[in-house]
C-alpha atoms as a PDB file:
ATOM      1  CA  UNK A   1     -47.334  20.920 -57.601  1.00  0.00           C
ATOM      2  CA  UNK A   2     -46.067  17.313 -57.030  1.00  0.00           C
ATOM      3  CA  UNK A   3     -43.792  17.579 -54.611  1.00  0.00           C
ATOM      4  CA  UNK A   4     -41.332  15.033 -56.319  1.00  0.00           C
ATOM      5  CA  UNK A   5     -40.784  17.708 -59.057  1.00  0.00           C
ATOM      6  CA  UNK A   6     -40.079  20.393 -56.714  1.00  0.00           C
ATOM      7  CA  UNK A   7     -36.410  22.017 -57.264  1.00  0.00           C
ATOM      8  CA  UNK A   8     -34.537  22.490 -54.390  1.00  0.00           C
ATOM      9  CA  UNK A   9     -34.251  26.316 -54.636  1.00  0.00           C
ATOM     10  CA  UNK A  10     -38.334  26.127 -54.767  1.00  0.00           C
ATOM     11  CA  UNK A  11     -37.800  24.509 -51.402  1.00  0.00           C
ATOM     12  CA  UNK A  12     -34.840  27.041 -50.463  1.00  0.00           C
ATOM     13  CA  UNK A  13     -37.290  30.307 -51.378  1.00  0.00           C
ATOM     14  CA  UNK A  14     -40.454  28.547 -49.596  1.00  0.00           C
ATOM     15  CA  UNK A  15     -39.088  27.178 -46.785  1.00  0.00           C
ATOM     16  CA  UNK A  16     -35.858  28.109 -45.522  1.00  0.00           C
ATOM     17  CA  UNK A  17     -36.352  31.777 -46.243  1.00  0.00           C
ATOM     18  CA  UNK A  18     -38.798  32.324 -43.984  1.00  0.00           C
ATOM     19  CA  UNK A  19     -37.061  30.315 -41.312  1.00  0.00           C
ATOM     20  CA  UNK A  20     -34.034  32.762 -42.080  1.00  0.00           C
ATOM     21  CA  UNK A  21     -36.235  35.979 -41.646  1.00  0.00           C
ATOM     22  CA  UNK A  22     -37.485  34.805 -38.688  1.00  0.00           C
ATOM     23  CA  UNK A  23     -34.134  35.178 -37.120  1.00  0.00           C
ATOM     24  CA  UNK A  24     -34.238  39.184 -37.261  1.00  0.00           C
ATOM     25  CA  UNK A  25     -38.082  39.259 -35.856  1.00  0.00           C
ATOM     26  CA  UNK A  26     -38.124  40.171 -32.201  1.00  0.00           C
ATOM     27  CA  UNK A  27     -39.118  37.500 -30.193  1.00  0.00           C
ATOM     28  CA  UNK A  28     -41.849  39.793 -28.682  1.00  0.00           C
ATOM     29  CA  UNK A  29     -43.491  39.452 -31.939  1.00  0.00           C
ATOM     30  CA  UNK A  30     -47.930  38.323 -31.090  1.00  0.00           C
ATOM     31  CA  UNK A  31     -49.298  39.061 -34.024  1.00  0.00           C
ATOM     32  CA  UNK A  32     -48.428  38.959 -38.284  1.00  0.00           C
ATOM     33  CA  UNK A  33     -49.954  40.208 -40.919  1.00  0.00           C
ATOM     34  CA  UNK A  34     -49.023  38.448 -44.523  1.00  0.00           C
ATOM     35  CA  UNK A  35     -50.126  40.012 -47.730  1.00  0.00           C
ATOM     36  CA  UNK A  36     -50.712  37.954 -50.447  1.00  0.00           C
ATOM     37  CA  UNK A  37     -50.302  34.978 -48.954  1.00  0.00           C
ATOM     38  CA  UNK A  38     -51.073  32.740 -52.163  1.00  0.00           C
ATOM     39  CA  UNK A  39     -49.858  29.057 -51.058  1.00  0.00           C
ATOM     40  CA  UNK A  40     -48.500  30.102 -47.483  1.00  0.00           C
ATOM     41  CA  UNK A  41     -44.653  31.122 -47.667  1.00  0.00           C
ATOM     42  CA  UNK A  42     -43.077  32.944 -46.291  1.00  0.00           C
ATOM     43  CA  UNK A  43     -46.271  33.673 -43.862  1.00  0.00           C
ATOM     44  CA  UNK A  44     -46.447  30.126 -42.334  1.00  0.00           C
ATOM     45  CA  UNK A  45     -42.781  29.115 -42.135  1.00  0.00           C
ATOM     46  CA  UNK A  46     -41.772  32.227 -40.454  1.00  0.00           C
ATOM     47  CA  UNK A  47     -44.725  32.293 -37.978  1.00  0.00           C
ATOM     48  CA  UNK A  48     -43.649  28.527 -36.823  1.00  0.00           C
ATOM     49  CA  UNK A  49     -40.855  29.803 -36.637  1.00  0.00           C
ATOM     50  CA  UNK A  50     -41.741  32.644 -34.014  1.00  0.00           C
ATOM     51  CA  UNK A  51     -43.273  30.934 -30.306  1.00  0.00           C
ATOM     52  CA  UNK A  52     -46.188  32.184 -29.435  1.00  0.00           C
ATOM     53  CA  UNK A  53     -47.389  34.628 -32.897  1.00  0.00           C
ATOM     54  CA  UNK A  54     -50.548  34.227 -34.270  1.00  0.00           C
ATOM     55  CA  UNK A  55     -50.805  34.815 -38.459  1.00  0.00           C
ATOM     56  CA  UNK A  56     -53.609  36.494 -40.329  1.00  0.00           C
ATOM     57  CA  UNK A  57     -53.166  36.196 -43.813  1.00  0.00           C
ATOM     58  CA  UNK A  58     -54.648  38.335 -46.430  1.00  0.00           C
ATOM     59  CA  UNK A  59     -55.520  36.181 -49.782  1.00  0.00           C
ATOM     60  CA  UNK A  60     -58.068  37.490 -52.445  1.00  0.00           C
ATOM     61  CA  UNK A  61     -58.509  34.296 -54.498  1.00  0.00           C
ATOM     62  CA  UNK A  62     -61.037  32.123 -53.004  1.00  0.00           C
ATOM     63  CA  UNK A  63     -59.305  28.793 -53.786  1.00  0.00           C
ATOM     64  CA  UNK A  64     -55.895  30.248 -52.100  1.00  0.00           C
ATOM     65  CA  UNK A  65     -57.887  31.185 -49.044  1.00  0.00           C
ATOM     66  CA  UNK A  66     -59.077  27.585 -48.697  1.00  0.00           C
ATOM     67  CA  UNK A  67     -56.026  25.964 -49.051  1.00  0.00           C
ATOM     68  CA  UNK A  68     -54.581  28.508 -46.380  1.00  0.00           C
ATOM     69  CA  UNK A  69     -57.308  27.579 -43.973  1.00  0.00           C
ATOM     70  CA  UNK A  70     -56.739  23.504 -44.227  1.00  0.00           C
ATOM     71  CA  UNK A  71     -53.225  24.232 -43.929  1.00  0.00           C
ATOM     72  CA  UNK A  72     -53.762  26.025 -40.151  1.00  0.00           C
ATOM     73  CA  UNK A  73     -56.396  23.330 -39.892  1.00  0.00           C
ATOM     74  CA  UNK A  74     -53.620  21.073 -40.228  1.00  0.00           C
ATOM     75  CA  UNK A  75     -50.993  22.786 -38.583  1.00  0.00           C
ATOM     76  CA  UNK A  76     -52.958  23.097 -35.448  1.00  0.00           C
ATOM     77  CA  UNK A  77     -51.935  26.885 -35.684  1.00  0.00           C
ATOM     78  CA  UNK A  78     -55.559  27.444 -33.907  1.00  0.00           C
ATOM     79  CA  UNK A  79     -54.991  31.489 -33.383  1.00  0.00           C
ATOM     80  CA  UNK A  80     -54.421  32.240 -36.972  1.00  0.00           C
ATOM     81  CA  UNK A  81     -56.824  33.077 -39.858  1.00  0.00           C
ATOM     82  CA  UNK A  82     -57.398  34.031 -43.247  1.00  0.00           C
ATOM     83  CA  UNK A  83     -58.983  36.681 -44.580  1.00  0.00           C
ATOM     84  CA  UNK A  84     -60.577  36.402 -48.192  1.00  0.00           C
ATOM     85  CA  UNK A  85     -59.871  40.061 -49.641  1.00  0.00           C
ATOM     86  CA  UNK A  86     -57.976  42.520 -51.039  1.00  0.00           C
ATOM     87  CA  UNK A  87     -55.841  44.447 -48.331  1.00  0.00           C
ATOM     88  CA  UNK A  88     -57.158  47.272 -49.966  1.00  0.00           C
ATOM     89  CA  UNK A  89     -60.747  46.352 -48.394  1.00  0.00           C
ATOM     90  CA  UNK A  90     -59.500  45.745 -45.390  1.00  0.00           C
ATOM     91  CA  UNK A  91     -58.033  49.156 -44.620  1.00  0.00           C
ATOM     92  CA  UNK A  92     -61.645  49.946 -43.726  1.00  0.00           C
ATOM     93  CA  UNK A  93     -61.918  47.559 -40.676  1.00  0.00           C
ATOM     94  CA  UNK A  94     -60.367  49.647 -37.534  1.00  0.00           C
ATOM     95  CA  UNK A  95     -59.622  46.502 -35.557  1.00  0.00           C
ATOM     96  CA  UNK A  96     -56.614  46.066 -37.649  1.00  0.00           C
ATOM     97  CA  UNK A  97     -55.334  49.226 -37.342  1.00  0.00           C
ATOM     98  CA  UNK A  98     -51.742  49.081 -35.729  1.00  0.00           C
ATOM     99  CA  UNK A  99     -52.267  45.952 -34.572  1.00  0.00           C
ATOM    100  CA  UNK A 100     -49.355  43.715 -35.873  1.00  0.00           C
ATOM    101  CA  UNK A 101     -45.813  44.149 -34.819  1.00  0.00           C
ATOM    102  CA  UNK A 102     -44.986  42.518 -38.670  1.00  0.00           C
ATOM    103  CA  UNK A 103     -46.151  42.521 -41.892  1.00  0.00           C
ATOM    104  CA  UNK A 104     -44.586  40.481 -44.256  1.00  0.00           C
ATOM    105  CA  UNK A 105     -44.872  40.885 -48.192  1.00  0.00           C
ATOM    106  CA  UNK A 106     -43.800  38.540 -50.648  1.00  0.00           C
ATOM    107  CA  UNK A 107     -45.517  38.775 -54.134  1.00  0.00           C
ATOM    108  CA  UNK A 108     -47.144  42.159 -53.761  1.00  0.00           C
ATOM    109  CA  UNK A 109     -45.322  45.051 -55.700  1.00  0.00           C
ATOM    110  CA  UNK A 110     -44.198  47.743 -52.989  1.00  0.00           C
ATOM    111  CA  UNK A 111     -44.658  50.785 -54.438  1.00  0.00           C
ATOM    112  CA  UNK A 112     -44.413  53.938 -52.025  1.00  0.00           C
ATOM    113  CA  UNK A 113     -48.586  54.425 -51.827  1.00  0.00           C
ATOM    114  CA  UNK A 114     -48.946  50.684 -50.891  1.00  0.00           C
ATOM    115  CA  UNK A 115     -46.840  50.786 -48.398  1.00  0.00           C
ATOM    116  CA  UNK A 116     -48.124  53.757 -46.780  1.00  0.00           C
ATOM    117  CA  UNK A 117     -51.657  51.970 -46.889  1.00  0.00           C
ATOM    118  CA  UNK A 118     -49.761  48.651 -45.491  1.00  0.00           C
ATOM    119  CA  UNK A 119     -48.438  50.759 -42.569  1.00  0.00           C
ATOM    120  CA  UNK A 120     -51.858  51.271 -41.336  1.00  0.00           C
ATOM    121  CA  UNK A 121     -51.953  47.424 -40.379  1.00  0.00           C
ATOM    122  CA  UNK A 122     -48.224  48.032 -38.004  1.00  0.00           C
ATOM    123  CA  UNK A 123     -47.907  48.922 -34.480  1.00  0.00           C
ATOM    124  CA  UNK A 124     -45.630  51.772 -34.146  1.00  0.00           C
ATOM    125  CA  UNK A 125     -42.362  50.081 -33.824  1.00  0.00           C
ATOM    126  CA  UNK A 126     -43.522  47.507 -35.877  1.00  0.00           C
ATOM    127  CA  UNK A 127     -41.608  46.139 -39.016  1.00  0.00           C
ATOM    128  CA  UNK A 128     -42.470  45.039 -42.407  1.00  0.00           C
ATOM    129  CA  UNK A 129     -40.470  42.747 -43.602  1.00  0.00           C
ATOM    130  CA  UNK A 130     -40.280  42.577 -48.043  1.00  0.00           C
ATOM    131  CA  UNK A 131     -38.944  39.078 -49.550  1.00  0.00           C
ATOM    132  CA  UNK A 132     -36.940  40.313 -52.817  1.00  0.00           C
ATOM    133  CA  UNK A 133     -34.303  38.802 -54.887  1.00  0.00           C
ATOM    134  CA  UNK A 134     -32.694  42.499 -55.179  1.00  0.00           C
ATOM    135  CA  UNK A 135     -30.781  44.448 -52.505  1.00  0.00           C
ATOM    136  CA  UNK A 136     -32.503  47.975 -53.586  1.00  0.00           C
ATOM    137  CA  UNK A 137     -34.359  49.271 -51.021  1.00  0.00           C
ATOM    138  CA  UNK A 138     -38.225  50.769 -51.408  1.00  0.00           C
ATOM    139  CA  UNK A 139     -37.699  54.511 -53.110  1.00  0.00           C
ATOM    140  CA  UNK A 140     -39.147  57.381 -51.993  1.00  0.00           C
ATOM    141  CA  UNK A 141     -40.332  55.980 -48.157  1.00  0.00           C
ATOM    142  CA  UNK A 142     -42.606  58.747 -46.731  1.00  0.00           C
ATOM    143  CA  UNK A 143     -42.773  58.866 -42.920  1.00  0.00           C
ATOM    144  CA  UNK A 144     -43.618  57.069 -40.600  1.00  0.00           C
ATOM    145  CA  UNK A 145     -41.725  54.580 -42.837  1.00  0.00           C
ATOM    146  CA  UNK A 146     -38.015  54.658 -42.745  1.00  0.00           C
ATOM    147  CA  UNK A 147     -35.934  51.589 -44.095  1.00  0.00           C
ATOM    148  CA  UNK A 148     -33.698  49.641 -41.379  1.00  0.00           C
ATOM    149  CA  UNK A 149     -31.608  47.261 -42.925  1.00  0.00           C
ATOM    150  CA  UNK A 150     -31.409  44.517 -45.683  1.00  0.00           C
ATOM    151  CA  UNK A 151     -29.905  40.953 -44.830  1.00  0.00           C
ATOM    152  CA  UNK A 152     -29.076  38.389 -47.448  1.00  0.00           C
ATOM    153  CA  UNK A 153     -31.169  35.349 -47.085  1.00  0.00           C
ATOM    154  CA  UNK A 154     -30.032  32.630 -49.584  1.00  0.00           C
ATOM    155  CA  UNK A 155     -27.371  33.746 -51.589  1.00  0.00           C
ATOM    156  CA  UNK A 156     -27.291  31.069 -53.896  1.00  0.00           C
ATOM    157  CA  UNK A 157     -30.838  32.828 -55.126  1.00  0.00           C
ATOM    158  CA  UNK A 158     -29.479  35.968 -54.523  1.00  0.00           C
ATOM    159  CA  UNK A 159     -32.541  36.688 -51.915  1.00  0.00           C
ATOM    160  CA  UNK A 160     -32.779  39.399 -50.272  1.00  0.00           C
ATOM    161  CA  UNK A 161     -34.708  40.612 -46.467  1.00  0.00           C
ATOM    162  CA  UNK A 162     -35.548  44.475 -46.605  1.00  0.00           C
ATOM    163  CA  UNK A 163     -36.570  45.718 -43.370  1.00  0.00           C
ATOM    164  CA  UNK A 164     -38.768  48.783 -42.759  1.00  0.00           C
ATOM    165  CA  UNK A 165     -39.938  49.969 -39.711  1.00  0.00           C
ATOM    166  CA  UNK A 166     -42.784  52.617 -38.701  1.00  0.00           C
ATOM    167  CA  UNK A 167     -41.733  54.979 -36.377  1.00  0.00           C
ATOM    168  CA  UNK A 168     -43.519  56.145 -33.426  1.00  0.00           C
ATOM    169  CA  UNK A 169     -45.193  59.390 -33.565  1.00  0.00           C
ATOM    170  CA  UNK A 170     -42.558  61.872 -32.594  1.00  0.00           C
ATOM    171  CA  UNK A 171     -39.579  59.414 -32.724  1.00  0.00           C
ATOM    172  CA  UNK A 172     -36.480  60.226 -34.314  1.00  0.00           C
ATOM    173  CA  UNK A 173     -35.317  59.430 -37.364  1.00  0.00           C
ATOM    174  CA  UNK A 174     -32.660  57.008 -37.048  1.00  0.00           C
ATOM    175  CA  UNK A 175     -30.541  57.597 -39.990  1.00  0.00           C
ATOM    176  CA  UNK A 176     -28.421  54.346 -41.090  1.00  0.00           C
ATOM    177  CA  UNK A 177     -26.321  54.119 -43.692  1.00  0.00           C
ATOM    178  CA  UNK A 178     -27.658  51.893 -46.505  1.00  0.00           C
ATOM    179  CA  UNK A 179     -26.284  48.967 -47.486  1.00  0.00           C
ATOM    180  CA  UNK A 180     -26.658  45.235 -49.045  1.00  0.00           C
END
């Protein structure tokens, strides 16, 4: 894309999204996960955004992936990485197992079963955070899944944070009240 084309609310979504998520990450926050990471957003902005987190990005098209890693190249974001595969495939590696405290999801459709196969990558007490331009929450969440909140990002594009978080074995269920 030339960059002198770009609209502002493509800069809005890609940019300053992100930057708003980042606000309701904890700031203990090490290590992301981004699904479908395509050209970068909102994995890269938001994980500037957060001192001290390292990003792996999941991308399944080969030309994405190398984009991806020339951007950390030149970012300097040395910790992070990019993995060239379906998340689907990588459900089968155990070293990712609960070991982000986020996973964020952008252009992925999150459908109840793909979310209980994302969990697998979250720490208990970990969050996922879903980009959408509508307030509805994810039906039908199954345990360990339960849906926190859902902050308005940009209203001018009518975008939308949902927040899930996986519960720790044998924590409550904290029910709150659903709203916009």
């Amino acid at each position: 894309m030339d960059l002198s084309e770009a609209s502002p609310e493509s800069f809005d979504r890609l940019l300053i999204e992100p930057v708003l998520a980042a606000r309701h990450a904890s700031p203990a926050i090490r290590r992301i996960i981004d699904i479908g990471s395509g050209g970068g957003s909102p994995a890269i902005p938001l994980t500037l955004a957060v001192p001290g987190a390292n990003l792996l990005m999941v991308e399944s098209k080969i030309r994405k992936s190398a984009f991806l890693r020339e951007a950390l190249r030149a970012l300097e974001m040395k910790e992070s990485d990019v993995a060239t595969s379906r998340f689907e495939a990588l459900l089968s590696r155990p070293d990712l197992h609960e070991a982000h405290e986020l996973l964020t999801l952008r252009a992925v459709r999150a459908e109840s079963r793909a979310l209980m196969n994302l969990q697998a990558f979250v720490k208990p007490g970990g969050h996922i955070f879903l980009f959408r331009a509508t307030a509805e929450s994810p039906r039908d969440l199954t345990p360990p899944l339960e849906w926190v909140a859902t902050f308005p990002l940009i209203e001018s594009l009518r975008s939308r944070l949902i927040v899930l978080r996986k519960r720790a074995p044998g924590a409550e269920r904290h029910d709150v009240p659903r709203g916009t």
